[in-house]
PDB file of N, CA and C in Angstrom:
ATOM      1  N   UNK A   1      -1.803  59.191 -13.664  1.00  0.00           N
ATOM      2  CA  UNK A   1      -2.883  59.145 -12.709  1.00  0.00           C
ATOM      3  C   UNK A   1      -2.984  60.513 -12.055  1.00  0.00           C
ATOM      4  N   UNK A   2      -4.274  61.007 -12.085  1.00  0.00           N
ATOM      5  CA  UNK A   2      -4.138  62.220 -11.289  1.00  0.00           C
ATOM      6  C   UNK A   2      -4.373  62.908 -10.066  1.00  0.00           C
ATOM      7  N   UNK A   3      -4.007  62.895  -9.454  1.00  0.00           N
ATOM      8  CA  UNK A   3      -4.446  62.876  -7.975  1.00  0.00           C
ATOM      9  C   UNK A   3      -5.267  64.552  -7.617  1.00  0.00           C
ATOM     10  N   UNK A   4      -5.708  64.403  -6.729  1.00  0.00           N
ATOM     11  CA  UNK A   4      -7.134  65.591  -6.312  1.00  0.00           C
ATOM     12  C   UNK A   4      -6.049  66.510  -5.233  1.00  0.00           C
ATOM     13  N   UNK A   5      -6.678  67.788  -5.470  1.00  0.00           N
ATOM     14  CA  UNK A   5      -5.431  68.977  -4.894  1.00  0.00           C
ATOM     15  C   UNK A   5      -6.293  69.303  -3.928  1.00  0.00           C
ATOM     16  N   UNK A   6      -6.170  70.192  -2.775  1.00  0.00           N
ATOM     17  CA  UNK A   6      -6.678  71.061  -1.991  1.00  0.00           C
ATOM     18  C   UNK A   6      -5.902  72.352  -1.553  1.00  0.00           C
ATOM     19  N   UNK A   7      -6.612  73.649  -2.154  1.00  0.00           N
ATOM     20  CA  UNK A   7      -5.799  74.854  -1.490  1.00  0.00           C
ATOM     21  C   UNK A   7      -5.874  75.509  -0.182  1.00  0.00           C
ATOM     22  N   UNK A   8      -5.227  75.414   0.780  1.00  0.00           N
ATOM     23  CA  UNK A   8      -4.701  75.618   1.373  1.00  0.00           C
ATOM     24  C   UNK A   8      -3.831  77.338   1.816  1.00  0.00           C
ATOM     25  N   UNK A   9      -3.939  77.679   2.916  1.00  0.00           N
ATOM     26  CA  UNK A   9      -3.377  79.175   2.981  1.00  0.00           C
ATOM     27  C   UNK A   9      -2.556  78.805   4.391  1.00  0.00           C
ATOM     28  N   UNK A  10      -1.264  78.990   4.546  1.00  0.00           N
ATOM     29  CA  UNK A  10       0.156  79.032   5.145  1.00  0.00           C
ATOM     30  C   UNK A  10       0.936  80.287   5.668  1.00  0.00           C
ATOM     31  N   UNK A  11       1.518  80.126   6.349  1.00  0.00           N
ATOM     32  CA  UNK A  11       1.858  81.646   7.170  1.00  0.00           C
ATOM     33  C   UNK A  11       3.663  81.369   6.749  1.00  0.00           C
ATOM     34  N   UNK A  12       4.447  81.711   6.158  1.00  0.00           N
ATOM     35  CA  UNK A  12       5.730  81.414   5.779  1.00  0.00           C
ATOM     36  C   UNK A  12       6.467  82.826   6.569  1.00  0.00           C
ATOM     37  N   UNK A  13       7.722  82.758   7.625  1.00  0.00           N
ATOM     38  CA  UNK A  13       8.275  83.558   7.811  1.00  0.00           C
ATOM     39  C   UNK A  13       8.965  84.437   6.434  1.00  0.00           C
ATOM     40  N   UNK A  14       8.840  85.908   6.572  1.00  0.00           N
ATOM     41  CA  UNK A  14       9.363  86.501   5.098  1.00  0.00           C
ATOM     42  C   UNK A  14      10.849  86.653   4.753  1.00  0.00           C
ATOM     43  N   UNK A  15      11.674  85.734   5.199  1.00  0.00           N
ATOM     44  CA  UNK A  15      13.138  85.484   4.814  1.00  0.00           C
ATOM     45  C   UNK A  15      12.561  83.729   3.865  1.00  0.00           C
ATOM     46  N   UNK A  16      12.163  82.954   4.540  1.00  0.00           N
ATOM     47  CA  UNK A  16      11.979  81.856   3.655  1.00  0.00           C
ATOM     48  C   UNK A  16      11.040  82.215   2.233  1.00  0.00           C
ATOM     49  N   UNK A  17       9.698  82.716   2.853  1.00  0.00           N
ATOM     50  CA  UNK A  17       9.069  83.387   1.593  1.00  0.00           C
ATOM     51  C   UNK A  17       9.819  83.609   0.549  1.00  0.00           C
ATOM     52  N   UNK A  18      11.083  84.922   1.226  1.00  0.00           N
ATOM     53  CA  UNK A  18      11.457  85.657  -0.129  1.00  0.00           C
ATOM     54  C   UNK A  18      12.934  84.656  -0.944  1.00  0.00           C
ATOM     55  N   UNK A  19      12.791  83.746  -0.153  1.00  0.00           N
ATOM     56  CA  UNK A  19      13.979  82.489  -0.882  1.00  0.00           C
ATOM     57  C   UNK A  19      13.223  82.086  -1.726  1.00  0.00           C
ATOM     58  N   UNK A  20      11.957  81.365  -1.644  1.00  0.00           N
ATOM     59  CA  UNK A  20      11.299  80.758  -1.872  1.00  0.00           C
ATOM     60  C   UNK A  20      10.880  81.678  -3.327  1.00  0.00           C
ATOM     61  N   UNK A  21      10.275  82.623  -3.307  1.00  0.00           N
ATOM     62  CA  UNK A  21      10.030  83.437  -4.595  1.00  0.00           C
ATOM     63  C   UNK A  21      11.195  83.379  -5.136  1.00  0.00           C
ATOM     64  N   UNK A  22      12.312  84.100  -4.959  1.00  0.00           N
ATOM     65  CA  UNK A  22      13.328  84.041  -5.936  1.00  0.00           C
ATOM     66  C   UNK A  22      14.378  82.937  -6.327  1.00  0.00           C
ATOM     67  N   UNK A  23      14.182  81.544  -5.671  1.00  0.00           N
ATOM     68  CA  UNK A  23      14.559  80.453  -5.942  1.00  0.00           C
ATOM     69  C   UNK A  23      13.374  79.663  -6.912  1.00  0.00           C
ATOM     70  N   UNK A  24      12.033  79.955  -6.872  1.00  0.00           N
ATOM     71  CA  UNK A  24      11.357  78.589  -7.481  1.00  0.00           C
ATOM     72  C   UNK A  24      10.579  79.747  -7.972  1.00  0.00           C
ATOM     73  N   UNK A  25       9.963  79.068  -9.780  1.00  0.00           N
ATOM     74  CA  UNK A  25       9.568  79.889 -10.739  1.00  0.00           C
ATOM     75  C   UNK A  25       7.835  79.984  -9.788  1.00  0.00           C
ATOM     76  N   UNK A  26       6.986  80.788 -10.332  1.00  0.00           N
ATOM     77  CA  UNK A  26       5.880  81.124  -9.960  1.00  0.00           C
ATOM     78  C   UNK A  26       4.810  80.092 -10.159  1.00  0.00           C
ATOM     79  N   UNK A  27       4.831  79.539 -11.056  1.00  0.00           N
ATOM     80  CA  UNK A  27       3.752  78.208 -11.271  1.00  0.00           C
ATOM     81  C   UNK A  27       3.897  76.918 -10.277  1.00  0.00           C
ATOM     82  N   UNK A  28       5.811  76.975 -10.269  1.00  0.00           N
ATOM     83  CA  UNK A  28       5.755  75.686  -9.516  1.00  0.00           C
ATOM     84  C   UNK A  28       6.041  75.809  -8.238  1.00  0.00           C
ATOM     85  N   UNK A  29       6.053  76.785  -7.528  1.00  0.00           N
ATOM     86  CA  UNK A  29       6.225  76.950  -6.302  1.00  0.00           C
ATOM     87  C   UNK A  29       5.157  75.709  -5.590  1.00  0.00           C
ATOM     88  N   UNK A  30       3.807  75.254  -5.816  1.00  0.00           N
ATOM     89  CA  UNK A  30       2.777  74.405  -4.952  1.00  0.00           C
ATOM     90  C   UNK A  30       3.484  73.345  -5.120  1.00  0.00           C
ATOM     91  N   UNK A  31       3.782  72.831  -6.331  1.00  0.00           N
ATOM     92  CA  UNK A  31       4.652  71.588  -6.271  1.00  0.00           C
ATOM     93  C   UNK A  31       5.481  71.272  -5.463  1.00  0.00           C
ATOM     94  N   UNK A  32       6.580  72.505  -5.244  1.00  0.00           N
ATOM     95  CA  UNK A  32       7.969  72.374  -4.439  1.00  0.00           C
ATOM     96  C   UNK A  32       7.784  72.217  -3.203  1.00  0.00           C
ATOM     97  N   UNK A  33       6.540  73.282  -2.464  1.00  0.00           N
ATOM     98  CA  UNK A  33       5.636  73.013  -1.294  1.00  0.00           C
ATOM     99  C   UNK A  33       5.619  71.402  -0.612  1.00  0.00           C
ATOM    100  N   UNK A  34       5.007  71.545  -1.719  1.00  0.00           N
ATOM    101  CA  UNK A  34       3.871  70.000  -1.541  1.00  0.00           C
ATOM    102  C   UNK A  34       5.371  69.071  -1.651  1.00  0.00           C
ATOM    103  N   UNK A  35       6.166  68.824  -2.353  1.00  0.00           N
ATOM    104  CA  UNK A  35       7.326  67.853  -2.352  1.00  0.00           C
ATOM    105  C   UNK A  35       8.151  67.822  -1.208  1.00  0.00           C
ATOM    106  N   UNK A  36       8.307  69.304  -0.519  1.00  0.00           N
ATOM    107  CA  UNK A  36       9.202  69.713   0.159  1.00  0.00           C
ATOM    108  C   UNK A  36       8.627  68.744   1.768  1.00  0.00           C
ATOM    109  N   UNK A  37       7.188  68.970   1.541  1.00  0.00           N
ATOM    110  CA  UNK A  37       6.321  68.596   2.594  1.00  0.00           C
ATOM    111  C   UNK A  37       6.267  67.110   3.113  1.00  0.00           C
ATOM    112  N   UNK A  38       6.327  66.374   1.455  1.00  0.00           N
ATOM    113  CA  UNK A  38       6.254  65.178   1.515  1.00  0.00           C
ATOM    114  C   UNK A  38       7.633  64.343   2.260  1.00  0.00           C
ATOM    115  N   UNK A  39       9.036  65.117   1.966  1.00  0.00           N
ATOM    116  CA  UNK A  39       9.711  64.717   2.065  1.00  0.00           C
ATOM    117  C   UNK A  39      10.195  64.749   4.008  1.00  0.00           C
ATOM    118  N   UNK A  40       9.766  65.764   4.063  1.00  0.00           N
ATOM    119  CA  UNK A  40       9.631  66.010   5.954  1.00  0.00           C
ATOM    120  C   UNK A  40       8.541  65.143   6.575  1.00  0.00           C
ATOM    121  N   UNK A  41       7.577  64.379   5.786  1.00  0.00           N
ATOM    122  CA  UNK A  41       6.211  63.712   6.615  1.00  0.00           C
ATOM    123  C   UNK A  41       7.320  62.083   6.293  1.00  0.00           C
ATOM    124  N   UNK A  42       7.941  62.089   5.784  1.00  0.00           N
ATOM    125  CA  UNK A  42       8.427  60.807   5.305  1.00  0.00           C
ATOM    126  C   UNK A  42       9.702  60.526   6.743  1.00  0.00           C
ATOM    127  N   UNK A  43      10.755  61.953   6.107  1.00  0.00           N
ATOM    128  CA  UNK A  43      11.615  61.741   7.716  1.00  0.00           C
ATOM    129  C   UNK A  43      10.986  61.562   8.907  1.00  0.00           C
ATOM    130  N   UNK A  44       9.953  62.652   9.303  1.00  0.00           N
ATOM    131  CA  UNK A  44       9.435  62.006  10.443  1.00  0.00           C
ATOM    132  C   UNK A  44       8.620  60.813  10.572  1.00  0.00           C
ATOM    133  N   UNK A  45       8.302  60.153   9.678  1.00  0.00           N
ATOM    134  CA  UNK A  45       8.081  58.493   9.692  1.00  0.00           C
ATOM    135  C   UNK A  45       8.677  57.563   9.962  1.00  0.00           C
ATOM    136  N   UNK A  46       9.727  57.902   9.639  1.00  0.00           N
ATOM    137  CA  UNK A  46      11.800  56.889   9.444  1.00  0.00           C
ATOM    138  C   UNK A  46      11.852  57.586  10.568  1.00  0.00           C
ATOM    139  N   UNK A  47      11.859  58.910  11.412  1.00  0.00           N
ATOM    140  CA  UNK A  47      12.351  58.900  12.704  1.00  0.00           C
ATOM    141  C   UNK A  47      11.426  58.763  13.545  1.00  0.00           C
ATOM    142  N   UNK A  48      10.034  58.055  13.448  1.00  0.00           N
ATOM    143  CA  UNK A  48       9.430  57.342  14.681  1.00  0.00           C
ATOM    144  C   UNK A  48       9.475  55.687  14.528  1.00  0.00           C
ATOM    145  N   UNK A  49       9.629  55.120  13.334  1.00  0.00           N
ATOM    146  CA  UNK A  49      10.153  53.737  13.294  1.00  0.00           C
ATOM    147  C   UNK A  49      11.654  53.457  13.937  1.00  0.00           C
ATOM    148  N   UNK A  50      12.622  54.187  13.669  1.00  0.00           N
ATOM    149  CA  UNK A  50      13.874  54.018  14.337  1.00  0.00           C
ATOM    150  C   UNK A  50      13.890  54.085  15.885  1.00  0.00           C
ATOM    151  N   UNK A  51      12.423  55.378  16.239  1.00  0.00           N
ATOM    152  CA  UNK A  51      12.725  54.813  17.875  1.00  0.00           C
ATOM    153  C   UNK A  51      11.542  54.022  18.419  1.00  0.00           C
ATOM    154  N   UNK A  52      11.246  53.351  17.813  1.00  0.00           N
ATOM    155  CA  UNK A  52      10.390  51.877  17.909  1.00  0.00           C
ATOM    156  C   UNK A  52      11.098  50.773  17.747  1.00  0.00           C
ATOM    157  N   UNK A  53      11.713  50.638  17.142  1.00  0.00           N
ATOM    158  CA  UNK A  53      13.017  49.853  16.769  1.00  0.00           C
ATOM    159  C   UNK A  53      14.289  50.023  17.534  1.00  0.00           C
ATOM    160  N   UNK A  54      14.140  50.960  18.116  1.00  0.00           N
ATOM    161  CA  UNK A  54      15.856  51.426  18.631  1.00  0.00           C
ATOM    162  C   UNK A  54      16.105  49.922  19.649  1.00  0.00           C
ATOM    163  N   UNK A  55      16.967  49.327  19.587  1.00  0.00           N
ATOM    164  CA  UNK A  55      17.360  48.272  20.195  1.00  0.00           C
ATOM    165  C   UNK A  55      17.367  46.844  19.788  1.00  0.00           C
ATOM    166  N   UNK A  56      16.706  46.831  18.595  1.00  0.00           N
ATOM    167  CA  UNK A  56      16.339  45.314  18.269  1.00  0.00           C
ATOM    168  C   UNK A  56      17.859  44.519  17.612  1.00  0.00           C
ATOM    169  N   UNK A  57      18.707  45.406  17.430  1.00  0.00           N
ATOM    170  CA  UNK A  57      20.089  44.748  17.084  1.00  0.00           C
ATOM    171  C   UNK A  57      21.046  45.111  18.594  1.00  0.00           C
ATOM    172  N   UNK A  58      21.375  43.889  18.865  1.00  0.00           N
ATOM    173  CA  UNK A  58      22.052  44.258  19.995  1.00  0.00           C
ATOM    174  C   UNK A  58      23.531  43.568  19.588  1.00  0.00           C
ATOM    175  N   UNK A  59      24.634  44.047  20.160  1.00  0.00           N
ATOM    176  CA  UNK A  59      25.672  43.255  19.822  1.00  0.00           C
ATOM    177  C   UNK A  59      25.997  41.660  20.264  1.00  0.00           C
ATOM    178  N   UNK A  60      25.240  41.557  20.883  1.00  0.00           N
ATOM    179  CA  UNK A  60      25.173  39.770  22.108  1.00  0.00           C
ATOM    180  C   UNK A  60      24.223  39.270  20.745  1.00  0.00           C
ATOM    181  N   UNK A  61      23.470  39.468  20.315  1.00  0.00           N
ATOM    182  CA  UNK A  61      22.888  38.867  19.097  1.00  0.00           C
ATOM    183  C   UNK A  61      23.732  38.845  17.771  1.00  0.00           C
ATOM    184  N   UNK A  62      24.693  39.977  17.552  1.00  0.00           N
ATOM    185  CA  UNK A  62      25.187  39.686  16.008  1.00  0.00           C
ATOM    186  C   UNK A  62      26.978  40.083  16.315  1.00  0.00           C
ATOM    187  N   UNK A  63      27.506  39.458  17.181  1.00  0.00           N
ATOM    188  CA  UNK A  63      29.002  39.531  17.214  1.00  0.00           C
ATOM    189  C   UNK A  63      29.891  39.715  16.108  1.00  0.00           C
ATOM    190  N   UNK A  64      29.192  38.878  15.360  1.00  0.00           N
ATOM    191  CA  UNK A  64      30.183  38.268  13.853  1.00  0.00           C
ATOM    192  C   UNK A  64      30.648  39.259  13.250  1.00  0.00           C
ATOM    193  N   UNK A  65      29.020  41.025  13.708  1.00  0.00           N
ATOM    194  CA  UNK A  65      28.902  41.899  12.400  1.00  0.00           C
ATOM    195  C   UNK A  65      29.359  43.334  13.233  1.00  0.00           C
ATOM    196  N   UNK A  66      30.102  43.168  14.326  1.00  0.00           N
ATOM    197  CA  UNK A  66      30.931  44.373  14.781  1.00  0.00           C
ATOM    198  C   UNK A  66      31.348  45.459  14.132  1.00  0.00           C
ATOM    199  N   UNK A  67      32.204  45.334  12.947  1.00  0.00           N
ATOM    200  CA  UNK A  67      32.558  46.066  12.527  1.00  0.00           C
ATOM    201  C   UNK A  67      32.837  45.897  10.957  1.00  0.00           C
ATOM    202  N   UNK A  68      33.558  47.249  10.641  1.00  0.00           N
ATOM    203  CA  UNK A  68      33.048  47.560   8.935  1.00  0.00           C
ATOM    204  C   UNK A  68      33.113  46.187   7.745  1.00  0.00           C
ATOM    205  N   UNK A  69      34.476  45.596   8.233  1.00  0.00           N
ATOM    206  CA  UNK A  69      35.120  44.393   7.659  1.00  0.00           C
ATOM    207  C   UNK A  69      34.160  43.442   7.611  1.00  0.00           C
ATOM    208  N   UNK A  70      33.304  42.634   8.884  1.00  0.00           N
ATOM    209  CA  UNK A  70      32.676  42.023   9.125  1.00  0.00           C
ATOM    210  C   UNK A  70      31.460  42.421   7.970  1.00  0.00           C
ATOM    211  N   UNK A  71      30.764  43.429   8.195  1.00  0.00           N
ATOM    212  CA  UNK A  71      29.386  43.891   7.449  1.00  0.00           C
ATOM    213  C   UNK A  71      29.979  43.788   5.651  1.00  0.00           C
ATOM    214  N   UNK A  72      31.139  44.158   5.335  1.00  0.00           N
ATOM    215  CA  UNK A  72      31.659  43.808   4.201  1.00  0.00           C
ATOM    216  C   UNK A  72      31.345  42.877   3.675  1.00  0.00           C
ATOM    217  N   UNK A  73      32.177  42.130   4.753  1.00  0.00           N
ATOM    218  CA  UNK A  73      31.749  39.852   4.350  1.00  0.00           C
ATOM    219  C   UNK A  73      30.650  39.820   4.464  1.00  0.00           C
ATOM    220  N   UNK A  74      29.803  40.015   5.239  1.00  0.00           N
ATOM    221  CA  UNK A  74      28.192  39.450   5.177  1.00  0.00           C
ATOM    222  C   UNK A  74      27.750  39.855   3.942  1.00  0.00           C
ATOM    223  N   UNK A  75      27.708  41.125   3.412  1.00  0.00           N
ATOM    224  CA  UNK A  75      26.662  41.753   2.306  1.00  0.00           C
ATOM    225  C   UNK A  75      28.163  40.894   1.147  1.00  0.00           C
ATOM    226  N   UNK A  76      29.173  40.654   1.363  1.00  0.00           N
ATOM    227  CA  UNK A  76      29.641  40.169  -0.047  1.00  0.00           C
ATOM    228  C   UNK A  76      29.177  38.462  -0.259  1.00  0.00           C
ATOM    229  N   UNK A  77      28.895  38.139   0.693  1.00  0.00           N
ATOM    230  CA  UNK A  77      28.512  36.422   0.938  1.00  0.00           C
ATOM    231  C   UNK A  77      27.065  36.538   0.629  1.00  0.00           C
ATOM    232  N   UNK A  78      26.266  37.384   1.701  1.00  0.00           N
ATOM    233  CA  UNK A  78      24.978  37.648   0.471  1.00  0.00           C
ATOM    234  C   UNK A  78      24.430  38.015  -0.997  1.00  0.00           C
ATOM    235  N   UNK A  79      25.328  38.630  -1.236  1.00  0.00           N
ATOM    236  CA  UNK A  79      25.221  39.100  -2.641  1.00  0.00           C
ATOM    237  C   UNK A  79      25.768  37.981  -3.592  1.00  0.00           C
ATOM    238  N   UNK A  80      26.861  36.816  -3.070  1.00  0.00           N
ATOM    239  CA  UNK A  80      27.021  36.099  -3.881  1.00  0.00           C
ATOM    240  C   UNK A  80      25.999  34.737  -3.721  1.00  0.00           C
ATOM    241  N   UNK A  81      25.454  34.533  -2.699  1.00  0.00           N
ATOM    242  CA  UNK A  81      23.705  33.398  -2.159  1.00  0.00           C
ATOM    243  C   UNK A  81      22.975  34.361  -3.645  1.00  0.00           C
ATOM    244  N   UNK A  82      22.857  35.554  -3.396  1.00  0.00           N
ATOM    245  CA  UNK A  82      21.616  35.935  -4.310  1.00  0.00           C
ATOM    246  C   UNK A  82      22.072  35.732  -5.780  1.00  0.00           C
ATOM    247  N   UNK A  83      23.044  35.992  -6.521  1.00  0.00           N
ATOM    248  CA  UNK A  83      23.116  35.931  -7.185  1.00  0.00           C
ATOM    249  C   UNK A  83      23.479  34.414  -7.588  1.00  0.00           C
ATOM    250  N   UNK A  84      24.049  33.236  -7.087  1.00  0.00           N
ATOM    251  CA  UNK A  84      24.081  31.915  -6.701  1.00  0.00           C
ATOM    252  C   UNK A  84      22.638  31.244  -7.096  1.00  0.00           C
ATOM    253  N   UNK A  85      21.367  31.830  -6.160  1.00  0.00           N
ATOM    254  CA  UNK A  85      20.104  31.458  -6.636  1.00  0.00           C
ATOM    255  C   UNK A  85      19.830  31.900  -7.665  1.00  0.00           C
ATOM    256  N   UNK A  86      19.723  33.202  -7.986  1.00  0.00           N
ATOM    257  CA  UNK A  86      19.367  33.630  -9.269  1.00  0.00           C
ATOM    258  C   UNK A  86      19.575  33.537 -10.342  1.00  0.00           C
ATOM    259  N   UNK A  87      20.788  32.786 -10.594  1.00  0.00           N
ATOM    260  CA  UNK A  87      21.429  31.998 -11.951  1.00  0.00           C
ATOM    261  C   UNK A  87      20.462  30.555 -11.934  1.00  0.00           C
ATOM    262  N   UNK A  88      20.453  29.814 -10.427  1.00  0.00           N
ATOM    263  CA  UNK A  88      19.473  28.721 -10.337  1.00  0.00           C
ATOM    264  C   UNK A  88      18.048  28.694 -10.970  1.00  0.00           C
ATOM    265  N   UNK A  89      17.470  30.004 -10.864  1.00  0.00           N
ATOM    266  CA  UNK A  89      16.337  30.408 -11.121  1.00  0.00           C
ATOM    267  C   UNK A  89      16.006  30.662 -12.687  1.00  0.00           C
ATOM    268  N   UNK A  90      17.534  31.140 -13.198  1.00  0.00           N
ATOM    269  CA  UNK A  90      17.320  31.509 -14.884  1.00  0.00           C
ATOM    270  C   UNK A  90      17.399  30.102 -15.344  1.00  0.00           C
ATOM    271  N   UNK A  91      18.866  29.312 -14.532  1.00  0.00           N
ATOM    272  CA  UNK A  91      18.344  28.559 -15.508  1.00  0.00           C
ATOM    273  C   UNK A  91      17.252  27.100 -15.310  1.00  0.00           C
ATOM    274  N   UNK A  92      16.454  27.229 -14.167  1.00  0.00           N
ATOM    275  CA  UNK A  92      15.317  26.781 -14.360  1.00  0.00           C
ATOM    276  C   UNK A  92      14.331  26.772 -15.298  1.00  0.00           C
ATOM    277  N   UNK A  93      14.420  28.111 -15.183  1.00  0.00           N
ATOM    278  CA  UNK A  93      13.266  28.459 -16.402  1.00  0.00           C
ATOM    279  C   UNK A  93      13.889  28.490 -17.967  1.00  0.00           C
ATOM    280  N   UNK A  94      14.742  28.288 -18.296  1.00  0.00           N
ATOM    281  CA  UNK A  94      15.518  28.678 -19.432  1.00  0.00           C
ATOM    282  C   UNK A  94      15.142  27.080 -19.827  1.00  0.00           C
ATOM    283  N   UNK A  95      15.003  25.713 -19.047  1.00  0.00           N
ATOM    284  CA  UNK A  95      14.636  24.389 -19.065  1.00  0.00           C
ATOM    285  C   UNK A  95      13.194  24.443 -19.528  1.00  0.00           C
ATOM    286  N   UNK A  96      12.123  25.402 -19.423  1.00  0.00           N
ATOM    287  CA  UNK A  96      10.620  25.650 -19.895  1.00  0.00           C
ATOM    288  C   UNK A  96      10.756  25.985 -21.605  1.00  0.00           C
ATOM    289  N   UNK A  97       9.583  25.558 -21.886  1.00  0.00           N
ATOM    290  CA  UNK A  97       9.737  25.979 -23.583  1.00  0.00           C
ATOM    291  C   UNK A  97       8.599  26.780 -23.725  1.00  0.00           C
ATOM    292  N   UNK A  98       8.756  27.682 -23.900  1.00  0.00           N
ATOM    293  CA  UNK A  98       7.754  28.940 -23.786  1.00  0.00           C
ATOM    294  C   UNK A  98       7.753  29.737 -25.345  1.00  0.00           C
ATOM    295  N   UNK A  99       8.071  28.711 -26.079  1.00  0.00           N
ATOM    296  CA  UNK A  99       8.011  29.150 -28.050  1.00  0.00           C
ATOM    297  C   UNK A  99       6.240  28.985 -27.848  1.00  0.00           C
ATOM    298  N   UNK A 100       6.021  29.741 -28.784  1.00  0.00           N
ATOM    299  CA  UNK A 100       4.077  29.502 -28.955  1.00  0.00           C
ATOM    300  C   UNK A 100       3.915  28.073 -29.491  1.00  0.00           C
ATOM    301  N   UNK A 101       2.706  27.548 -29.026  1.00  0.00           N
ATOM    302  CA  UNK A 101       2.359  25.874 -29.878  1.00  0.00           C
ATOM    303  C   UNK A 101       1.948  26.617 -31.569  1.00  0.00           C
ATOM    304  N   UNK A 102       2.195  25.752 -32.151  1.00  0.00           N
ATOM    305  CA  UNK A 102       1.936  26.034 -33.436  1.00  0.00           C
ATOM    306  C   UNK A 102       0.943  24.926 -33.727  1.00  0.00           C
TER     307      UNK A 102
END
């Protein structure tokens, strides 16, 4: 799929510039730009959700999950529910006959 470009002109201090030239080949420098860019519009996304969120786990709500041990057991007790259902689920369907009618 190809997505639509726009060029753009940028003021780069000339210590990053000259990293920037002699680290990334000449063609793909817009790419690395543009990736480099994407990846900073993304952190600062994840760091305005975290302080929108900052508080919604409080310890008076999840005692159980204090510490490392605790979070251990939970994600190992979850992981064995998911995989528990998901055998339920194969072999549900494994009970369907899904050969073509002849």
């Amino acid at each position: 799929m190809a997505t639509s470009a726009s060029r753009v002109n940028f003021m780069f201090p000339d210590d990053v510039l000259d990293e920037l030239r002699r680290t990334i080949p000449e063609r793909k420098r817009s790419a690395f730009v543009a990736e480099a860019t994407r990846m900073k519009l993304l952190a600062l996304k994840q760091k305005e959700v975290l302080a929108r969120t900052a508080g919604a786990w409080s310890d008076e709500d999840y005692g159980d999950l204090s510490t490392d041990a605790d979070m251990t057991r939970y994600r190992a007790k979850r992981d064995a529910d998911w995989n528990r259902e998901s055998l339920k689920v194969a072999e549900a369907e494994a009970t369907f006959d899904v050969s073509p009618r002849q």
